[in-house]
Protein backbone atom coordinates (compact mmCIF):
# COMPACT_ATOMS: atom_id res chain seq x y z
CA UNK A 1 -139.68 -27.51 249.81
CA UNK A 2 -136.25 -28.49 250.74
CA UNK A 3 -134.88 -28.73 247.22
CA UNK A 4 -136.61 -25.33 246.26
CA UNK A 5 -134.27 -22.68 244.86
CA UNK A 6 -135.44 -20.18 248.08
CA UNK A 7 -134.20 -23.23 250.11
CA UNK A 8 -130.83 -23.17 248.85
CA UNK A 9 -130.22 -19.53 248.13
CA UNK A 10 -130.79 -19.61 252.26
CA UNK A 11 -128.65 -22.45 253.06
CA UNK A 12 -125.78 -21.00 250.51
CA UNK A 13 -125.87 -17.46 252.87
CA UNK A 14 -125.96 -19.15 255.99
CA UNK A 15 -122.76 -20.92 254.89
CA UNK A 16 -121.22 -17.73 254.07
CA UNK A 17 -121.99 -15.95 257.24
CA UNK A 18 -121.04 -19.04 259.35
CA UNK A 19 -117.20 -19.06 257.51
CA UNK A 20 -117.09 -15.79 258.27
CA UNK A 21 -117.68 -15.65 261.66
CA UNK A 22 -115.00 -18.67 262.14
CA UNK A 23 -112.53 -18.48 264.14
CA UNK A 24 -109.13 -17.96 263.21
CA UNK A 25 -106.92 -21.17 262.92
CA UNK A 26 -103.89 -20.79 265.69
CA UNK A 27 -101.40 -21.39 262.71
CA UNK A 28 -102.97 -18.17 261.60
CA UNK A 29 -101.97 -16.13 264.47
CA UNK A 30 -98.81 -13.67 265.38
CA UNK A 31 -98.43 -12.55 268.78
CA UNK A 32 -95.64 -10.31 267.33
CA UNK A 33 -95.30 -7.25 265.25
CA UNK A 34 -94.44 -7.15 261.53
CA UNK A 35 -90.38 -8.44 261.69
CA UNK A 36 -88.02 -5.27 260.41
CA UNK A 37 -86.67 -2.05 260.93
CA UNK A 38 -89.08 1.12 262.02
CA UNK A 39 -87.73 4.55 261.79
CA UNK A 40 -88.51 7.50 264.27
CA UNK A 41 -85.89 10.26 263.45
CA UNK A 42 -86.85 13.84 263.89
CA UNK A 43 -84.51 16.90 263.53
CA UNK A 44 -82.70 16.31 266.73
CA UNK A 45 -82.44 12.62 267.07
CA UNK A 46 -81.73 9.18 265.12
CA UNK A 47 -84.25 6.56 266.14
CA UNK A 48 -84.23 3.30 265.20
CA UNK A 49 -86.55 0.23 266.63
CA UNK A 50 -85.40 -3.39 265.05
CA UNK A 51 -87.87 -6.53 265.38
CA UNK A 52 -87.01 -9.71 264.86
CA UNK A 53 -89.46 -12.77 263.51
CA UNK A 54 -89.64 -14.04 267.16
CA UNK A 55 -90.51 -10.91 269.15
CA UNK A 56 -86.74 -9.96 269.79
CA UNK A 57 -85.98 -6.21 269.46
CA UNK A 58 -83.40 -3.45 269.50
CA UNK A 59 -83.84 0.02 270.33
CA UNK A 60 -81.13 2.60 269.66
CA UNK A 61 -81.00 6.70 270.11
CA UNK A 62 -78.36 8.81 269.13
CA UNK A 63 -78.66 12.64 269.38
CA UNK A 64 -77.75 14.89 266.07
CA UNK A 65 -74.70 17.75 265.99
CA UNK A 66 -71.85 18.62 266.41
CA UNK A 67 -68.91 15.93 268.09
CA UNK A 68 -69.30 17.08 272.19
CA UNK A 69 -71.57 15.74 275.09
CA UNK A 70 -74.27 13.88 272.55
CA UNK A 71 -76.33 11.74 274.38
CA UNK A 72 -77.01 8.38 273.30
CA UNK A 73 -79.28 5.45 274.79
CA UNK A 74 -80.24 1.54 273.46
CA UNK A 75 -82.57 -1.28 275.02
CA UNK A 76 -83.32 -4.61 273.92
CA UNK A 77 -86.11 -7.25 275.33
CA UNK A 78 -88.66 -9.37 273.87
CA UNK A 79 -92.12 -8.02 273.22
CA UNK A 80 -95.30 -9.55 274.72
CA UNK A 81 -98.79 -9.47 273.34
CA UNK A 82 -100.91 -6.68 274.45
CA UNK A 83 -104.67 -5.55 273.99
CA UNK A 84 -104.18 -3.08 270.63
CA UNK A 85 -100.35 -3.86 270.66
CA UNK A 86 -97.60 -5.30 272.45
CA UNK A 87 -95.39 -4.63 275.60
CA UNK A 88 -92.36 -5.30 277.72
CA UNK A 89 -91.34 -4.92 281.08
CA UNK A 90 -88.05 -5.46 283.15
CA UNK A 91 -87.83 -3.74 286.69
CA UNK A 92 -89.09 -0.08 286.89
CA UNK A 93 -88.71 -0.07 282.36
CA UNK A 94 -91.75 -0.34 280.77
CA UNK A 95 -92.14 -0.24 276.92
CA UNK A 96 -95.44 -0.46 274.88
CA UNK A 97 -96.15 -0.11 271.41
CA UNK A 98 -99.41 0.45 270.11
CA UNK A 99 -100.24 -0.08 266.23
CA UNK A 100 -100.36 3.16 264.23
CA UNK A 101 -100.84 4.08 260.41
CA UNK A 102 -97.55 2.84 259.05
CA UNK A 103 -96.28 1.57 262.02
CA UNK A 104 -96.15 2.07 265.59
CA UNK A 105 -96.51 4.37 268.42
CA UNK A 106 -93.74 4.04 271.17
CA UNK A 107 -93.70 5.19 274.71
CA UNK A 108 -91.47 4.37 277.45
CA UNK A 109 -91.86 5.08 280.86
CA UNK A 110 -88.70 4.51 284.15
CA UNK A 111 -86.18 3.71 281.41
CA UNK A 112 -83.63 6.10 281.60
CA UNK A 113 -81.13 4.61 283.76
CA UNK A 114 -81.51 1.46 282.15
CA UNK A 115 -81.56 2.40 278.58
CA UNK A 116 -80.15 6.03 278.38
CA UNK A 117 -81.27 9.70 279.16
CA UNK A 118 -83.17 9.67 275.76
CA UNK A 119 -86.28 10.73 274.24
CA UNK A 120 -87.46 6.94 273.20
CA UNK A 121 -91.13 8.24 272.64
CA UNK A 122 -92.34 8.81 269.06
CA UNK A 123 -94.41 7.11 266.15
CA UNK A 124 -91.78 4.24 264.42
CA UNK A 125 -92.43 3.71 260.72
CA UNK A 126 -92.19 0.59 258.94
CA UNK A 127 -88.88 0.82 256.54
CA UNK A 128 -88.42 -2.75 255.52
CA UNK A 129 -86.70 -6.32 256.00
CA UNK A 130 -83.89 -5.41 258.82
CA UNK A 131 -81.22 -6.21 255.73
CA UNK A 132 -82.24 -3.02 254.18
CA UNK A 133 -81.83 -0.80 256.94
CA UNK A 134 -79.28 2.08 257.25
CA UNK A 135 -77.35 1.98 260.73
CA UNK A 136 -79.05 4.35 263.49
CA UNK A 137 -75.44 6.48 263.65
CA UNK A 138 -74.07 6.15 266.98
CA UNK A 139 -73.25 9.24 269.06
CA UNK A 140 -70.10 9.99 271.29
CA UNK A 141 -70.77 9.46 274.86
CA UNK A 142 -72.65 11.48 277.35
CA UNK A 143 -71.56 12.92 280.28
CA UNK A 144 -71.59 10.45 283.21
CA UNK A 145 -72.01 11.05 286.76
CA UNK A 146 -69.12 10.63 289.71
CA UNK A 147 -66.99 7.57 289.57
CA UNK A 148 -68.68 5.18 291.93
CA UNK A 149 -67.96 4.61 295.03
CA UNK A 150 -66.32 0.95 294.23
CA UNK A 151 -63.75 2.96 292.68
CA UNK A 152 -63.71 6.15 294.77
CA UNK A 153 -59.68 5.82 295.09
CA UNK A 154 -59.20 6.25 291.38
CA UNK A 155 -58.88 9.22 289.20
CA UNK A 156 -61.53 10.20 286.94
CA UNK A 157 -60.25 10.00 283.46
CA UNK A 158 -59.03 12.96 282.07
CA UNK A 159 -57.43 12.21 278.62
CA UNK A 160 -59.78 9.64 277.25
CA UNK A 161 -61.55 10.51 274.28
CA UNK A 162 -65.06 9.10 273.02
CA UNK A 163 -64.75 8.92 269.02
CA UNK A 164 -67.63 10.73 267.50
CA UNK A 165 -70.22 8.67 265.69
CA UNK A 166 -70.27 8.87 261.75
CA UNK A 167 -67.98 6.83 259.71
CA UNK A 168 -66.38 9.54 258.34
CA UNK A 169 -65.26 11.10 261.88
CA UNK A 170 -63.28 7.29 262.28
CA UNK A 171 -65.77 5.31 264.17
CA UNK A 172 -65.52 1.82 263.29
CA UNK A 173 -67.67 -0.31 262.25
CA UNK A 174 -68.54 -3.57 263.92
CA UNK A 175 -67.02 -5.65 260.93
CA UNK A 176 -64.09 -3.42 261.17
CA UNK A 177 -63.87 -3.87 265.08
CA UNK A 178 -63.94 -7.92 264.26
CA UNK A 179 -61.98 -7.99 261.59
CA UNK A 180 -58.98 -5.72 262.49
CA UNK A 181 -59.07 -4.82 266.15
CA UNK A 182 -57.90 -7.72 268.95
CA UNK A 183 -60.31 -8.75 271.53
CA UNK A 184 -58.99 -8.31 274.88
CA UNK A 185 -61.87 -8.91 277.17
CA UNK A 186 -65.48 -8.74 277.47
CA UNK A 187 -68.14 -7.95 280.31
CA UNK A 188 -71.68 -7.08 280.77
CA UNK A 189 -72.59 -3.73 282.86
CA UNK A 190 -76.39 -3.43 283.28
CA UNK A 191 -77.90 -4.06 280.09
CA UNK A 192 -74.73 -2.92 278.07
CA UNK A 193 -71.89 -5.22 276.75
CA UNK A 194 -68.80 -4.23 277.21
CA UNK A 195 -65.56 -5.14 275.22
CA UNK A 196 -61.70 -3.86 275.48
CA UNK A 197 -60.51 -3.84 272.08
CA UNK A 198 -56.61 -2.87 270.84
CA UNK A 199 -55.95 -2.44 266.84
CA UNK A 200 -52.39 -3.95 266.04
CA UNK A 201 -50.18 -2.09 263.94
CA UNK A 202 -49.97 -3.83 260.41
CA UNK A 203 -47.03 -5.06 258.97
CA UNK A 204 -45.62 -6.21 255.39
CA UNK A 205 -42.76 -8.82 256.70
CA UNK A 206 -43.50 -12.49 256.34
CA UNK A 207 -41.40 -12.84 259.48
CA UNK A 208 -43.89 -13.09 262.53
CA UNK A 209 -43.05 -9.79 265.49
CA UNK A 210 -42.46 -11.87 268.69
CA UNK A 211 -43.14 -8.14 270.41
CA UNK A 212 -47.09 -6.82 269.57
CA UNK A 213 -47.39 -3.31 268.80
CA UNK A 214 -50.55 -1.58 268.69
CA UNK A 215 -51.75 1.94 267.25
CA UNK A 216 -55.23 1.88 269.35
CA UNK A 217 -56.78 0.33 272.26
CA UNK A 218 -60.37 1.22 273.76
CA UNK A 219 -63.60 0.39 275.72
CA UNK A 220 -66.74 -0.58 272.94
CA UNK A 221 -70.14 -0.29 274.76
CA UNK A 222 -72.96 -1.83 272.62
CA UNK A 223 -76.30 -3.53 272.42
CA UNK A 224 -74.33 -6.63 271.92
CA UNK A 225 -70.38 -7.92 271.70
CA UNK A 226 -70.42 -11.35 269.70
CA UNK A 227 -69.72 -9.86 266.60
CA UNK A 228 -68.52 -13.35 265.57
CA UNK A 229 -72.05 -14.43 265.84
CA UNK A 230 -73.51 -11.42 263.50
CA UNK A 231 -75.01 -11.21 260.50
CA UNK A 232 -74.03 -9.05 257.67
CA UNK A 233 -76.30 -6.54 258.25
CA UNK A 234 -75.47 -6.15 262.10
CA UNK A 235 -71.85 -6.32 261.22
CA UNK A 236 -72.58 -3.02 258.88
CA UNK A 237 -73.74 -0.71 262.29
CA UNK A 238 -71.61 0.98 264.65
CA UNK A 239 -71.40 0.28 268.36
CA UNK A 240 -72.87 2.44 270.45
CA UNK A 241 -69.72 4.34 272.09
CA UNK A 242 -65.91 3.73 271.22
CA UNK A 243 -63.90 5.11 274.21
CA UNK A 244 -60.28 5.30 273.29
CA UNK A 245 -57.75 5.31 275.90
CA UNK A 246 -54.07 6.69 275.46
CA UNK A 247 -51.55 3.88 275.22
CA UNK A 248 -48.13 4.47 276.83
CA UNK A 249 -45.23 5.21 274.41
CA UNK A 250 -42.88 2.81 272.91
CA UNK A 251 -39.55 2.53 271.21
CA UNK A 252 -38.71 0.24 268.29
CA UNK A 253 -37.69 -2.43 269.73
CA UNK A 254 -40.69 -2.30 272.30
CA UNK A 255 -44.20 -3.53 272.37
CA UNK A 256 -47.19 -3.94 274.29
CA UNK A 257 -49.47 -6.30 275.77
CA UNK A 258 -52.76 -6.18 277.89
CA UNK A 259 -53.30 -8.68 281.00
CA UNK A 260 -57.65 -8.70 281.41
CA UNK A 261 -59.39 -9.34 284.52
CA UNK A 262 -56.77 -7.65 287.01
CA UNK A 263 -58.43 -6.75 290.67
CA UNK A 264 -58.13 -3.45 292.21
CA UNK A 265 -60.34 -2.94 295.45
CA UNK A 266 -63.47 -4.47 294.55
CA UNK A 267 -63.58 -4.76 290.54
CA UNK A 268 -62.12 -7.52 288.84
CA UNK A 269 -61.91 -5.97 285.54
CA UNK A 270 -59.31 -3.65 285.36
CA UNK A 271 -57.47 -3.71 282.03
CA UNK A 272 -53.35 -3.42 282.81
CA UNK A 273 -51.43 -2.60 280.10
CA UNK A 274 -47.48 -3.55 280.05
CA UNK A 275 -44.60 -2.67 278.59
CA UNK A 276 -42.28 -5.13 276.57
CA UNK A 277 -39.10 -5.81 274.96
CA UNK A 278 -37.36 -4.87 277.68
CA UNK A 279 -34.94 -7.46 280.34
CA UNK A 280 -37.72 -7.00 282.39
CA UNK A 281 -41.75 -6.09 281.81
CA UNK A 282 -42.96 -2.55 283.57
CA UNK A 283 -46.31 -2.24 284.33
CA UNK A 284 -47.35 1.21 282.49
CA UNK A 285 -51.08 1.66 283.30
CA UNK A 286 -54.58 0.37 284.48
CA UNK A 287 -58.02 0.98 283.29
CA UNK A 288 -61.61 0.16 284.35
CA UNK A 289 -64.81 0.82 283.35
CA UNK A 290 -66.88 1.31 286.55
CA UNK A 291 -71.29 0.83 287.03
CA UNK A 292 -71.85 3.92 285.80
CA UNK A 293 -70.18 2.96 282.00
CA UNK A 294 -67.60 5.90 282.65
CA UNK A 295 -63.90 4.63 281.87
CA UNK A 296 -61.84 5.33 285.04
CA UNK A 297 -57.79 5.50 285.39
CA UNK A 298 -56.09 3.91 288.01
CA UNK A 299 -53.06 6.02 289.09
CA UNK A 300 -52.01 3.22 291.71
CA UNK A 301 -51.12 0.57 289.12
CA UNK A 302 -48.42 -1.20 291.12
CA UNK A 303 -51.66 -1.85 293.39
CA UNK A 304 -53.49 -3.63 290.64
CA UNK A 305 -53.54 -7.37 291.08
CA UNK A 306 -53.35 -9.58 288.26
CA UNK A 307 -54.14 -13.56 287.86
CA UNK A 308 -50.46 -14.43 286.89
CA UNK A 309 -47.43 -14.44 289.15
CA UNK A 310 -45.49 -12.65 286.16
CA UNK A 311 -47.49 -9.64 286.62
């Protein structure tokens, strides 16, 4: 009986239905989504969700039109497993994404004044490796509440201008930024990095300035700072928000330089910028950036204390 043909044609199925019902080897398993970029962009907004191999993402929002009060909003985390999809939490922010045809379905829920007054919410489709993703275009900043209270003695900022976000309208990229801007300091507010930048002005002598002169200088807010550490493809997007500040006026013979981490009541990151070439160095102006990511003038610079006794 055993070596009958019926025996083995019901020894062969029960094989088959046992290796099916195995379980899946460990090695097998991916407690992340599909690595790449996903792609959520209506009419009114750019929306861009990046995933890395290990769970890492970035989320960036920029509203569409015309150069003005555009609002614009980023997060970044690391995604957890979750029953039909994955999550992440930090604080009151809460982020799940559930799969979808093509993709994913995003919602976010108490992450506004982490991440940005933005519509995050929308279905995110798969576009590809993260190298062949177009840049989610950034947008110039949004209006910002009160100066805070930290800084209640300075004057809001009435000259600085946010540079609007396409290439085109001369928002650099992040190589650019890198490559041809000089890093002055860095910081982290919230979840935001935040960098003082100044572009040199270019010269064709050999024979080296001893005075710096600069044609730019300006706060960049972004998802991340260490451009150094980027690849190609994150060198190719734009920071979030450039905010320019106007530099004081020079003659030939004078330059500029920046001192960093200057204190003025209780911030320790006021940017001072001085005035050089001269028998002696004047003090021109002081700028912060206070909690609430809005860049802040501070009339008072002769109150500003700086690290060095030079200053």
């Amino acid at each position: 009986m055993k070596n009958s043909p019926s025996f083995k044609k019901i020894s062969l199925l029960a094989a088959s239905l046992a290796s099916m019902t195995a379980p899946v080897l460990a090695a097998d398993y991916n407690p992340f989504p599909k690595a790449g970029v996903y792609d959520a962009s209506d009419n009114s907004f750019e929306r861009q969700l990046t995933v890395k191999p290990d769970g890492k993402f970035t989320l960036e929002v920029a509203e569409k039109g015309k150069p003005g009060n555009l609002r614009s909003g980023a997060g970044e985390g690391k995604l957890s497993d979750a029953p039909g999809g994955w999550d992440f939490s930090q604080g009151r922010c809460n982020m799940t994404l559930k799969r979808a045809s093509g993709g994913m379905q995003l919602h976010v829920e108490n992450c506004a004044s982490a991440w940005g007054d933005v519509p995050f919410d929308g279905k995110y489709k798969y576009q590809g490796e993260e190298v062949a993703a177009a840049p989610v275009k950034a947008a110039p900043a949004a209006a910002t509440p009160k100066a805070a209270a930290t800084v209640a003695t300075a004057s809001p900022l009435p000259v600085a201008q946010t540079t609007s976000a396409p290439a085109a309208n001369g928002l650099p990229s992040r190589k650019e930024i890198n490559e041809k801007w000089q890093g002055i300091s860095g910081d982290n507010i919230g979840n935001k990095h935040v960098a003082f930048v100044a572009k040199p002005i270019e010269t064709k002598s050999s024979t080296p300035n001893p005075i710096e002169q600069f044609s730019k200088a300006a706060f960049v807010i972004d998802t991340n700072i260490r451009y150094g550490e980027m690849s190609a493809a994150e060198l190719a997007k734009f920071p979030l928000q450039l905010i320019e500040v106007p530099l004081p006026a020079v003659g030939p013979k004078e330059g500029l330089e920046f001192k960093s981490d200057c204190v003025y009541g209780k911030s320790d990151k006021v940017i001072v910028i001085n005035r050089t070439g001269q028998p002696t160095i004047k003090r021109m102006a002081a700028w912060m950036m206070d909690n609430n990511l809005k860049v802040v003038e501070i009339k008072q610079v002769n109150k500003v204390n700086c690290t060095s006794p030079f200053y």
